[in-house]
Protein backbone atom coordinates (compact mmCIF):
# COMPACT_ATOMS: atom_id res chain seq x y z
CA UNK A 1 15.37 -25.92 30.30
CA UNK A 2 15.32 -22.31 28.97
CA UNK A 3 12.13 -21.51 27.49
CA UNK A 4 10.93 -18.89 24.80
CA UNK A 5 9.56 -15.49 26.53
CA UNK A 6 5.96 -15.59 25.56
CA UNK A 7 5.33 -12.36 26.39
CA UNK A 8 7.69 -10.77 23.60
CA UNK A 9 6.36 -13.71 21.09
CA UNK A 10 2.94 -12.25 21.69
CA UNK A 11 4.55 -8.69 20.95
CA UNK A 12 6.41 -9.37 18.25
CA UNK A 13 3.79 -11.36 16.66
CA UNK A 14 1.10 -8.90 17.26
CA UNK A 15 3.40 -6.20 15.45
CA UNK A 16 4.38 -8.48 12.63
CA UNK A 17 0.33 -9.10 12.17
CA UNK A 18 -0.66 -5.24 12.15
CA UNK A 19 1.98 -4.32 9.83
CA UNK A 20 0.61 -6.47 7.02
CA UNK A 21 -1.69 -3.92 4.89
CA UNK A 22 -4.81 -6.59 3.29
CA UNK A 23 -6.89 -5.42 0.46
CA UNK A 24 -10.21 -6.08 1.15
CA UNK A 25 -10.55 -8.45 -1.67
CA UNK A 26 -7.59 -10.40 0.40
CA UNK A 27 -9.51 -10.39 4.15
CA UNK A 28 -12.66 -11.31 2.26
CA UNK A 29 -10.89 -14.46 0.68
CA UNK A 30 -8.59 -15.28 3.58
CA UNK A 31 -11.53 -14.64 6.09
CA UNK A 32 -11.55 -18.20 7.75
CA UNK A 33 -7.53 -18.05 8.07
CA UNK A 34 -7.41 -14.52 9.32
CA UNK A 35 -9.93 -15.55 12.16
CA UNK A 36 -7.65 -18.47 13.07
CA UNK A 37 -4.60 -15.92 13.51
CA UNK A 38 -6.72 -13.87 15.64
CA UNK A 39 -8.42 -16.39 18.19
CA UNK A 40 -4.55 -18.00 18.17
CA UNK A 41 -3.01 -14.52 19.02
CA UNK A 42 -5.28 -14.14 21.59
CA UNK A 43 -4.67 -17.65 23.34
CA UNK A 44 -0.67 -17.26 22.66
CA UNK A 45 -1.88 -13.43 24.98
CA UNK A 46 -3.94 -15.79 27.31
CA UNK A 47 -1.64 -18.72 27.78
CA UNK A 48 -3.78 -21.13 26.69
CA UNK A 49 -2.17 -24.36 25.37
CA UNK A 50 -4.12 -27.21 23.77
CA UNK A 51 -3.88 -30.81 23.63
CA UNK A 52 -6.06 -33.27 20.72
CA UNK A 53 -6.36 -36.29 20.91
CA UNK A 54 -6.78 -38.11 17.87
CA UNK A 55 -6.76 -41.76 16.66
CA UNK A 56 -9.20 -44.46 15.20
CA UNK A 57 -12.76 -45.02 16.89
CA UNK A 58 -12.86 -47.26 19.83
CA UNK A 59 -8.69 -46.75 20.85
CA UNK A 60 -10.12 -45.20 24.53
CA UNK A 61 -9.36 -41.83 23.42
CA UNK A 62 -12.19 -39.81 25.71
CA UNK A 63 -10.95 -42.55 29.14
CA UNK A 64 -7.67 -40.91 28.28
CA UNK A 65 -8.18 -37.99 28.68
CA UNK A 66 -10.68 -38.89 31.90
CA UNK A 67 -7.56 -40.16 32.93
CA UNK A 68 -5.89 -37.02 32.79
CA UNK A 69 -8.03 -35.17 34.85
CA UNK A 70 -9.19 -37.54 37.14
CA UNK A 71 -12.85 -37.59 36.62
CA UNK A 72 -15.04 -38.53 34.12
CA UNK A 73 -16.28 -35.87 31.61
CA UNK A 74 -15.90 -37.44 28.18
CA UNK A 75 -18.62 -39.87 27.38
CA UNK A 76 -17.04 -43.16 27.28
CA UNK A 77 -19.00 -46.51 26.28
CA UNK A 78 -18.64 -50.18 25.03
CA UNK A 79 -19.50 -49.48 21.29
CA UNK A 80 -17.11 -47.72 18.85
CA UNK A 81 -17.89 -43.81 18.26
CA UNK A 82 -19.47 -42.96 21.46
CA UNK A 83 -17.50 -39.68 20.50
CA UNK A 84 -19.65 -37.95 17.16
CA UNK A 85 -18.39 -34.18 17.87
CA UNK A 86 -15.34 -32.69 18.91
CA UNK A 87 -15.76 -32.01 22.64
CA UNK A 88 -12.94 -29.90 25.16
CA UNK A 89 -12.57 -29.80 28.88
CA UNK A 90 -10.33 -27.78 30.88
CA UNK A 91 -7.22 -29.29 32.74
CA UNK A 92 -7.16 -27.90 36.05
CA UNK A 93 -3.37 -27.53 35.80
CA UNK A 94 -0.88 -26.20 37.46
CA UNK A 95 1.82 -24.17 35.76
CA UNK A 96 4.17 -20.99 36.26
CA UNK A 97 3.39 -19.07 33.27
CA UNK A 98 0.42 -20.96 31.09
CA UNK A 99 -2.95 -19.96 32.80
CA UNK A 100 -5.08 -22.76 30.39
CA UNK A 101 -4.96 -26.14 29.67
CA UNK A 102 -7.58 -27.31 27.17
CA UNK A 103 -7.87 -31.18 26.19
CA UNK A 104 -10.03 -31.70 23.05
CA UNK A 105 -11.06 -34.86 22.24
CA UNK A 106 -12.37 -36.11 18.59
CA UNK A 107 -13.91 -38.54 16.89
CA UNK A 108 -12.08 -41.54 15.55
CA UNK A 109 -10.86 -40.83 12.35
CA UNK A 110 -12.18 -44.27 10.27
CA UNK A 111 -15.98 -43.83 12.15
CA UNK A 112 -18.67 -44.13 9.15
CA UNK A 113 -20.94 -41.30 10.43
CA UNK A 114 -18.37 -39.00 11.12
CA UNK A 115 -19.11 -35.15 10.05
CA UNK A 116 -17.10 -33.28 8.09
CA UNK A 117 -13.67 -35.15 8.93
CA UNK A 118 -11.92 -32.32 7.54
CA UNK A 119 -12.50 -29.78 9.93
CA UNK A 120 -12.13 -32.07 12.62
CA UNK A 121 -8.46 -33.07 11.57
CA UNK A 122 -8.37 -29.35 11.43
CA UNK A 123 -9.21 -28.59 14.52
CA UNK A 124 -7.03 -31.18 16.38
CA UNK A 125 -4.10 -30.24 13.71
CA UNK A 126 -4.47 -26.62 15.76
CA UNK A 127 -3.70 -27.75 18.83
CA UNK A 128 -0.14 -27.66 20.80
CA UNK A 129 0.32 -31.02 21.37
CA UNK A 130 -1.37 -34.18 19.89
CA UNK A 131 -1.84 -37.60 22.01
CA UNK A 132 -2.14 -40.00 19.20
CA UNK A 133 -4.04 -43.04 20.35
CA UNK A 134 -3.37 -46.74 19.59
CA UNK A 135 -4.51 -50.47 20.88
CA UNK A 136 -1.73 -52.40 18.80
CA UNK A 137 0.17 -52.16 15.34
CA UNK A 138 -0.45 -49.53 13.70
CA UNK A 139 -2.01 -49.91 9.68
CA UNK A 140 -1.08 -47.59 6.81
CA UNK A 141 -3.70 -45.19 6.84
CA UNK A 142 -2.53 -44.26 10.47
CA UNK A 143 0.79 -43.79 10.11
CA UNK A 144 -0.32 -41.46 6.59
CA UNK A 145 -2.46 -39.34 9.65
CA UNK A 146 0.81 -39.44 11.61
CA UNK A 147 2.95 -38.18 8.69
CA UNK A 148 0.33 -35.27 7.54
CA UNK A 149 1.16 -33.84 11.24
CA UNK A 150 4.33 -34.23 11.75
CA UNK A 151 4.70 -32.43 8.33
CA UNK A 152 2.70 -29.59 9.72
CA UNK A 153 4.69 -29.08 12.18
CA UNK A 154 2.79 -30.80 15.24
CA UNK A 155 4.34 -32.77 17.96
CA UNK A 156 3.08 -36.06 18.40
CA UNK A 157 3.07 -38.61 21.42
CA UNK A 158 2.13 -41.94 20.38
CA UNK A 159 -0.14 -43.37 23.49
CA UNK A 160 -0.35 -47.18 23.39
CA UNK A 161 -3.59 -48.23 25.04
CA UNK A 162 -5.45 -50.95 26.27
CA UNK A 163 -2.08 -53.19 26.89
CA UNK A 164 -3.88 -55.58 28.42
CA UNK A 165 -4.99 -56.63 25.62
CA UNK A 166 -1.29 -58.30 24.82
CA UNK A 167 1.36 -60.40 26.37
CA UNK A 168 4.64 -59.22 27.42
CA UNK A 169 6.65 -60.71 24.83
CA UNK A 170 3.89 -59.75 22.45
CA UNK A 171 3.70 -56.32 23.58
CA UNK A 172 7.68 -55.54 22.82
CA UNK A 173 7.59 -57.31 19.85
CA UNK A 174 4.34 -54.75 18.32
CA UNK A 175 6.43 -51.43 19.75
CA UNK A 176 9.66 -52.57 17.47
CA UNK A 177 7.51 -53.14 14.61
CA UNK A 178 6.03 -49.57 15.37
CA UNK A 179 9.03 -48.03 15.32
CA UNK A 180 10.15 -49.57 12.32
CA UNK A 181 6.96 -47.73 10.84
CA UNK A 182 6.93 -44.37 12.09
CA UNK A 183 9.60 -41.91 10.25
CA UNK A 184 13.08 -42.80 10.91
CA UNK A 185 14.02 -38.92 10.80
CA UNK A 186 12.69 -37.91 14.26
CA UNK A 187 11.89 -39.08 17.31
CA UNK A 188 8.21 -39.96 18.24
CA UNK A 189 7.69 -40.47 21.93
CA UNK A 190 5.70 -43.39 22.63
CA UNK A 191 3.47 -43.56 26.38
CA UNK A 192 2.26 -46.88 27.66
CA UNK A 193 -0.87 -45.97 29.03
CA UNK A 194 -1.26 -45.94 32.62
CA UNK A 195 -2.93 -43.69 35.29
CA UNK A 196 0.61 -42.10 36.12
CA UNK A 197 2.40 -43.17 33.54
CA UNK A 198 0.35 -40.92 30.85
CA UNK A 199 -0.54 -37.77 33.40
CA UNK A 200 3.46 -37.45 34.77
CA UNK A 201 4.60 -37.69 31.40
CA UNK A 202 2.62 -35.33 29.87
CA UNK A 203 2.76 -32.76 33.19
CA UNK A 204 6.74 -33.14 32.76
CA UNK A 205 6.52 -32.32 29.27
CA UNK A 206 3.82 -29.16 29.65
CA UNK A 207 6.33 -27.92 32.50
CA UNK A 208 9.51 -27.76 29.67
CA UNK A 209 8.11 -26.93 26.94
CA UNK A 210 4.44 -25.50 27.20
CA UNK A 211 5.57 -22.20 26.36
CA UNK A 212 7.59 -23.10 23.46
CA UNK A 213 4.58 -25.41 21.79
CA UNK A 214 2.44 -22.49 22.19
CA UNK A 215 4.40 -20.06 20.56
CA UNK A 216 5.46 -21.97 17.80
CA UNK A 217 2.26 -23.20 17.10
CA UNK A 218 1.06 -19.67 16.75
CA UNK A 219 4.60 -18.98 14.54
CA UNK A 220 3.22 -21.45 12.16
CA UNK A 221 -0.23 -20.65 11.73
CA UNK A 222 1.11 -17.12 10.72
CA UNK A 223 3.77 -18.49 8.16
CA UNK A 224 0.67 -20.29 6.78
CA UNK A 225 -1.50 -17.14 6.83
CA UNK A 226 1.71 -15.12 5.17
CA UNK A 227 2.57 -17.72 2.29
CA UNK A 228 -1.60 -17.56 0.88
CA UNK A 229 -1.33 -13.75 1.11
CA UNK A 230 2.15 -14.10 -0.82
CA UNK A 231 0.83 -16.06 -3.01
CA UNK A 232 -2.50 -14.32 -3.68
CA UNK A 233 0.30 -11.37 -4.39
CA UNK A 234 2.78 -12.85 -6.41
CA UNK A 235 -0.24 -14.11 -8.36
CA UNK A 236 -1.57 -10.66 -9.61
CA UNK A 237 1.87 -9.42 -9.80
CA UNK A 238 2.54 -12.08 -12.30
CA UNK A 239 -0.22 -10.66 -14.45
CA UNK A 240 0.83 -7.30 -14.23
CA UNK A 241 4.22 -7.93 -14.77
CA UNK A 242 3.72 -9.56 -18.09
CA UNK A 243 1.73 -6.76 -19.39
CA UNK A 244 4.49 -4.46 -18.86
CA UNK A 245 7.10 -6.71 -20.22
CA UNK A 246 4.64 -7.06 -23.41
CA UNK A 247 3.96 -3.13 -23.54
CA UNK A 248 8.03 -3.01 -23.98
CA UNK A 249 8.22 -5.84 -25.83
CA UNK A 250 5.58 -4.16 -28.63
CA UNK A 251 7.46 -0.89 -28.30
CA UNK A 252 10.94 -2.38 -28.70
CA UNK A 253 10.10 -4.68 -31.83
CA UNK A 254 8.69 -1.59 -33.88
CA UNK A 255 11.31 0.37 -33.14
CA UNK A 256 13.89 -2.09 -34.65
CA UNK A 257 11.78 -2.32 -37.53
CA UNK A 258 11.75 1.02 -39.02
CA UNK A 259 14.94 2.03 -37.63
CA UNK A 260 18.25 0.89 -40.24
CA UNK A 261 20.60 2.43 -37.41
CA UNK A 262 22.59 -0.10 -35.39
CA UNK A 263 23.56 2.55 -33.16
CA UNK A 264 20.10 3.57 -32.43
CA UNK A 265 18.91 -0.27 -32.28
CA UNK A 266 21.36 -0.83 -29.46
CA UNK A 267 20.71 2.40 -27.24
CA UNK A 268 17.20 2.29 -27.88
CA UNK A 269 17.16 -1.57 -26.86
CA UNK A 270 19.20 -0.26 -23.59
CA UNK A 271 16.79 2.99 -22.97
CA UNK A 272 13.60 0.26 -23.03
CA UNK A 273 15.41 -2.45 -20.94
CA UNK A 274 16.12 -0.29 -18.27
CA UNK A 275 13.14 1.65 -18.08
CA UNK A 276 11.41 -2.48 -17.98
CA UNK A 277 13.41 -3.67 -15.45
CA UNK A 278 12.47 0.22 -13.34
CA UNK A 279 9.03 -0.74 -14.08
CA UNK A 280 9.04 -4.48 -13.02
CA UNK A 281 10.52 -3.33 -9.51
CA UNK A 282 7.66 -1.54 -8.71
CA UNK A 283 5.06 -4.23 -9.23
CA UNK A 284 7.60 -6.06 -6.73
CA UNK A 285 7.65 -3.52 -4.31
CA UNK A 286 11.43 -2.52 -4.91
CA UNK A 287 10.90 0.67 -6.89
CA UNK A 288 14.56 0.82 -7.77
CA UNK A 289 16.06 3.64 -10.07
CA UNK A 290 19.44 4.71 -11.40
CA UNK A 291 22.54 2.60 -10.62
CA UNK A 292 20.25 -0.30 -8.68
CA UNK A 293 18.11 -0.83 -11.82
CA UNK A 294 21.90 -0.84 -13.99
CA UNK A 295 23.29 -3.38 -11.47
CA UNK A 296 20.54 -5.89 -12.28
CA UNK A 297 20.94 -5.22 -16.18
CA UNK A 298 24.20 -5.93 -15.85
CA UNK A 299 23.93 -9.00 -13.97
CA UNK A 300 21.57 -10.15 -16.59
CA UNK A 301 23.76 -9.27 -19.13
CA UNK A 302 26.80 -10.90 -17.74
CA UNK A 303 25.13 -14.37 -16.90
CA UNK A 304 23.57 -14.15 -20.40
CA UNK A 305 26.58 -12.90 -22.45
CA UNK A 306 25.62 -15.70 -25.29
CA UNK A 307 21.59 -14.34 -25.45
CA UNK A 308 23.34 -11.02 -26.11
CA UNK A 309 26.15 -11.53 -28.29
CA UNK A 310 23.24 -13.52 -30.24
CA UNK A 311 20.75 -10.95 -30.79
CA UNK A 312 23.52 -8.14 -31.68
CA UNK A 313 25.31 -10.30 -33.97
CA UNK A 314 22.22 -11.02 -35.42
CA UNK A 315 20.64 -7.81 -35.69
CA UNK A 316 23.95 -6.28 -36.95
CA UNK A 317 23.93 -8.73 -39.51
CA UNK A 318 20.08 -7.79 -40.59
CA UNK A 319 20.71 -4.21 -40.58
CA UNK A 320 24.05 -4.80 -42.64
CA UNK A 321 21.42 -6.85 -44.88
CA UNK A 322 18.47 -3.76 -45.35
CA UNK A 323 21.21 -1.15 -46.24
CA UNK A 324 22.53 -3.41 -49.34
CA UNK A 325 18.95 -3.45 -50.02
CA UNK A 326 18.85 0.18 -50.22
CA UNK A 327 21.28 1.45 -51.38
CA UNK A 328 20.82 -1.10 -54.14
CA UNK A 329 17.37 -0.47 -54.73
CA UNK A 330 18.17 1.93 -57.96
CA UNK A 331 19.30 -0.70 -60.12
CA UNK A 332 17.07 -3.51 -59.40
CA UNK A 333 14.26 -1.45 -60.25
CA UNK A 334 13.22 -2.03 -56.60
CA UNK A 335 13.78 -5.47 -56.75
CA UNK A 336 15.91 -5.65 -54.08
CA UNK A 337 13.87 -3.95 -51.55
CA UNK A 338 11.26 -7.29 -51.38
CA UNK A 339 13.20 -8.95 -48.56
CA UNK A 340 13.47 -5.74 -46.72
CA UNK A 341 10.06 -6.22 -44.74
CA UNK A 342 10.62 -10.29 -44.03
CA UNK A 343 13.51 -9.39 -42.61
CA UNK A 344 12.45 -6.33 -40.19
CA UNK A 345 9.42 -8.42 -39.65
CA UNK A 346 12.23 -11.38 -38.09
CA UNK A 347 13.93 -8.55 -36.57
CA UNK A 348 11.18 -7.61 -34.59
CA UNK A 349 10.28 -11.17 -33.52
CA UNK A 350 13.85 -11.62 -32.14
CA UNK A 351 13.45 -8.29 -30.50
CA UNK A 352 10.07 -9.23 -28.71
CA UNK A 353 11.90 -12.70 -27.37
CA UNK A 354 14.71 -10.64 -25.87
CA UNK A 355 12.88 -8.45 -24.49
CA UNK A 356 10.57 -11.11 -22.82
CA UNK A 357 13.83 -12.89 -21.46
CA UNK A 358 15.24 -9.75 -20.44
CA UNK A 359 11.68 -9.16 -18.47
CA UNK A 360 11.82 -12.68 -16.93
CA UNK A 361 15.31 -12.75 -15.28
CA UNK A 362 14.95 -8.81 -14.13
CA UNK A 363 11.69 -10.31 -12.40
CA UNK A 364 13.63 -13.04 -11.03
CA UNK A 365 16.40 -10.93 -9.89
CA UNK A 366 13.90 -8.65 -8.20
CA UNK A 367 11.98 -10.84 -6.39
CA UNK A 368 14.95 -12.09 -5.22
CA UNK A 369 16.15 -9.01 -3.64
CA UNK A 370 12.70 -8.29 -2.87
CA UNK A 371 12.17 -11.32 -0.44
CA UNK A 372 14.65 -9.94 1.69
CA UNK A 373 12.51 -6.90 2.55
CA UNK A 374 9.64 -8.81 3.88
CA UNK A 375 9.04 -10.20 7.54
CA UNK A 376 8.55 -13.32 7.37
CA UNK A 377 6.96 -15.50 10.44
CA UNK A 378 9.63 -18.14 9.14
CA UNK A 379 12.33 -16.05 9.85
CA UNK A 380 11.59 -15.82 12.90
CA UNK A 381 11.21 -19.46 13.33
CA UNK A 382 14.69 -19.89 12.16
CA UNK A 383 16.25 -17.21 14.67
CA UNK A 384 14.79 -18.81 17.83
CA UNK A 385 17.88 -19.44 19.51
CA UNK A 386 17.47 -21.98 21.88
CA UNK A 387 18.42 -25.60 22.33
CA UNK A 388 14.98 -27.84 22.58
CA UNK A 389 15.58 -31.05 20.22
CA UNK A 390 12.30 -32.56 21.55
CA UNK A 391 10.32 -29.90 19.65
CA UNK A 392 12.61 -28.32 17.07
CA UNK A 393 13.30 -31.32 15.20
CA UNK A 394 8.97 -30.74 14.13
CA UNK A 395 10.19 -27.19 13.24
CA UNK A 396 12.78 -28.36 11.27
CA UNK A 397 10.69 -30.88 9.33
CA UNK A 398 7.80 -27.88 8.80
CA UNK A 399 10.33 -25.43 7.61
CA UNK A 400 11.70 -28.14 5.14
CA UNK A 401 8.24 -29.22 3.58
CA UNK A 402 7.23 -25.81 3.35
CA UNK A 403 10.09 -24.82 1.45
CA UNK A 404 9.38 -27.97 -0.90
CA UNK A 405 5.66 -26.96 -1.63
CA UNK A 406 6.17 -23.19 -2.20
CA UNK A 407 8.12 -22.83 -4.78
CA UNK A 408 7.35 -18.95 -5.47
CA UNK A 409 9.37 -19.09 -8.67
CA UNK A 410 6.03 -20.63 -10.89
CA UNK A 411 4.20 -17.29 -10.39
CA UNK A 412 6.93 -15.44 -12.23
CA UNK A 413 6.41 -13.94 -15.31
């Protein structure tokens, strides 16, 4: 099975990494994620792959992984939650291009006296490859622990353990109702435990795709990094982009007001708008000018032909409005002239919405184009070219849930 050069992953990660220019406001804030890039780009460098285990207290998680490497270093005992910390061991094993194997084992999820259970799901939810431990059917808050990393991206091998425990019959009957349990969408491996059984499977797996785990696994952790410093981004660029859209907005509603000209109303209107949307692509990075910046007006103007027609008809029929007021003025004694202000005052208000529309969809449009420009660990993701339905279904899943839960859009103006 082809796998993905590591070596040029490491490169092309490494390049993608130094070309992103933080603030120092942004490495201050992102300074626990940042680290985790780093000590991942240099394992993805130094081929080192890890495996978690992970489970409830008292599955056999640390005999396991004694299993695996033929000796006993993980404390093992007869009561539940021998295991308080999370503890690693090296896996004296043999491959072609990874130089480490790390095992890390944790403590069961559900143990009372557990520690900070949140950085210990985050540690194992780091690793490669995670050997999820059971004794029998599994119960609902398991399969939600299955389903938070399979979402992330991880892939999981269910290892069944302790079979003894059950009767033949018994035994088959517990796997179907398993696998009626776990996600119909993609296919979780599940290991009866055994001495060979768990360390051939698991060396046959390393051997195809150790490389690939490892690299997307460090793929990921930057898309993660990349989508809080895009957001952190967008964020501010939301604020600044509605003060600009407000400067214009001010500007454009006064100069309706005092000005009786249609004419001038329109080209003014035109003048602002463009000079907005000129504005609004440099807070996105863009900095278009000229014909670029007319494209987008027009494409706003086209898909909003109604909005447009709208405000002109209406403002035409305003302005049509003051000048009978005028030029009637003399023989009302003046009379006329008292709806003159209401109605440049409504004028003005219709003027300000446009213009805040008009400010919206050109930020839209912009950030639109504007994603196109960035490199984007996801994008990567995507243009791996290679045939491995064992892992990629995971990426597939990741891509799709991240595109659910960023939805960029809500920090435009």
């Amino acid at each position: 099975m082809k796998q993905i050069n590591i070596d040029k992953s490491y490169l092309l990660l490494k390049k993608w990494w130094e070309s992103i220019d933080l603030t120092n406001y942004e490495k201050c804030n992102l300074n626990n994620e940042i680290i985790s890039l780093n000590q991942q780009l240099f394992r993805l460098n130094e081929k080192q792959l890890r495996i978690g285990i992970y489970g409830k207290a008292g599955v056999g998680k640390s005999s396991i992984l004694n299993l695996i490497l033929n000796k006993n270093v993980f404390k093992t005992g007869i009561i539940n939650g021998t295991t308080k910390n999370i503890e690693r061991e090296e896996w004296n094993f043999k491959h072609q291009s990874l130089r480490t194997i790390e095992l890390i084992d944790a403590p069961g999820f559900d143990f009372c006296d557990i520690k900070d259970p949140e950085n210990i799901f985050s540690q194992i939810n780091s690793s490669e490859l995670i050997l999820f431990t059971i004794t029998g059917d599994i119960n609902r808050n398991e399969v939600s622990q299955i389903n938070s990393f399979i979402k992330n991206g991880k892939k999981i091998i269910l290892v069944f353990n302790k079979i003894d425990m059950w009767e033949g019959h018994d035994l088959k009957e517990i796997l179907k109702n398993i696998r009626l349990k776990l996600p119909q969408y993609i296919k979780i491996p599940i290991i009866i435990n055994s001495k060979n059984n768990i360390r051939n499977q698991l060396s046959e797996l390393i051997n195809n795709y150790g490389e690939s785990l490892l690299t997307l696994n460090s793929l990921q952790l930057a898309d993660k990094l990349f989508l809080k410093i895009k957001e952190q981004r967008l964020k501010k660029r939301q604020r600044e982009a509605q003060s600009i859209i407000g400067k214009f907005a001010t500007i454009k509603a006064s100069g309706v007001a005092l000005n009786p000209l249609i004419l001038l109303d329109i080209a003014g209107g035109f003048a602002l708008d463009t000079a907005l949307v000129s504005e609004l692509s440099k807070v996105y990075g863009l900095n278009l000018k000229g014909e670029s910046v007319r494209k987008i007006i027009k494409k706003i103007s086209i898909n909003n032909i109604f909005l447009g027609a709208t405000q002109v008809g209406i403002n035409t029929s305003f302005n049509l409005l003051r000048k009978i007021f005028l030029a009637t003025a003399p023989f009302t004694n003046g009379l006329s002239l008292l709806p003159y202000g209401p109605i440049a005052i409504v004028q003005a208000a219709i003027s300000v919405r446009s213009t805040k529309i008009v400010g919206k969809l050109a930020a839209k449009e912009i950030f639109r184009k504007s994603k196109g420009y960035l490199l984007d660990p996801s994008h990567i993701i995507k243009k791996i070219a290679i045939k491995e339905p064992e892992i990629f279904d995971y990426t597939k899943i990741y891509l799709s849930s991240k595109k659910l839960d960023n939805n960029f859009s809500i920090f435009l103006p």
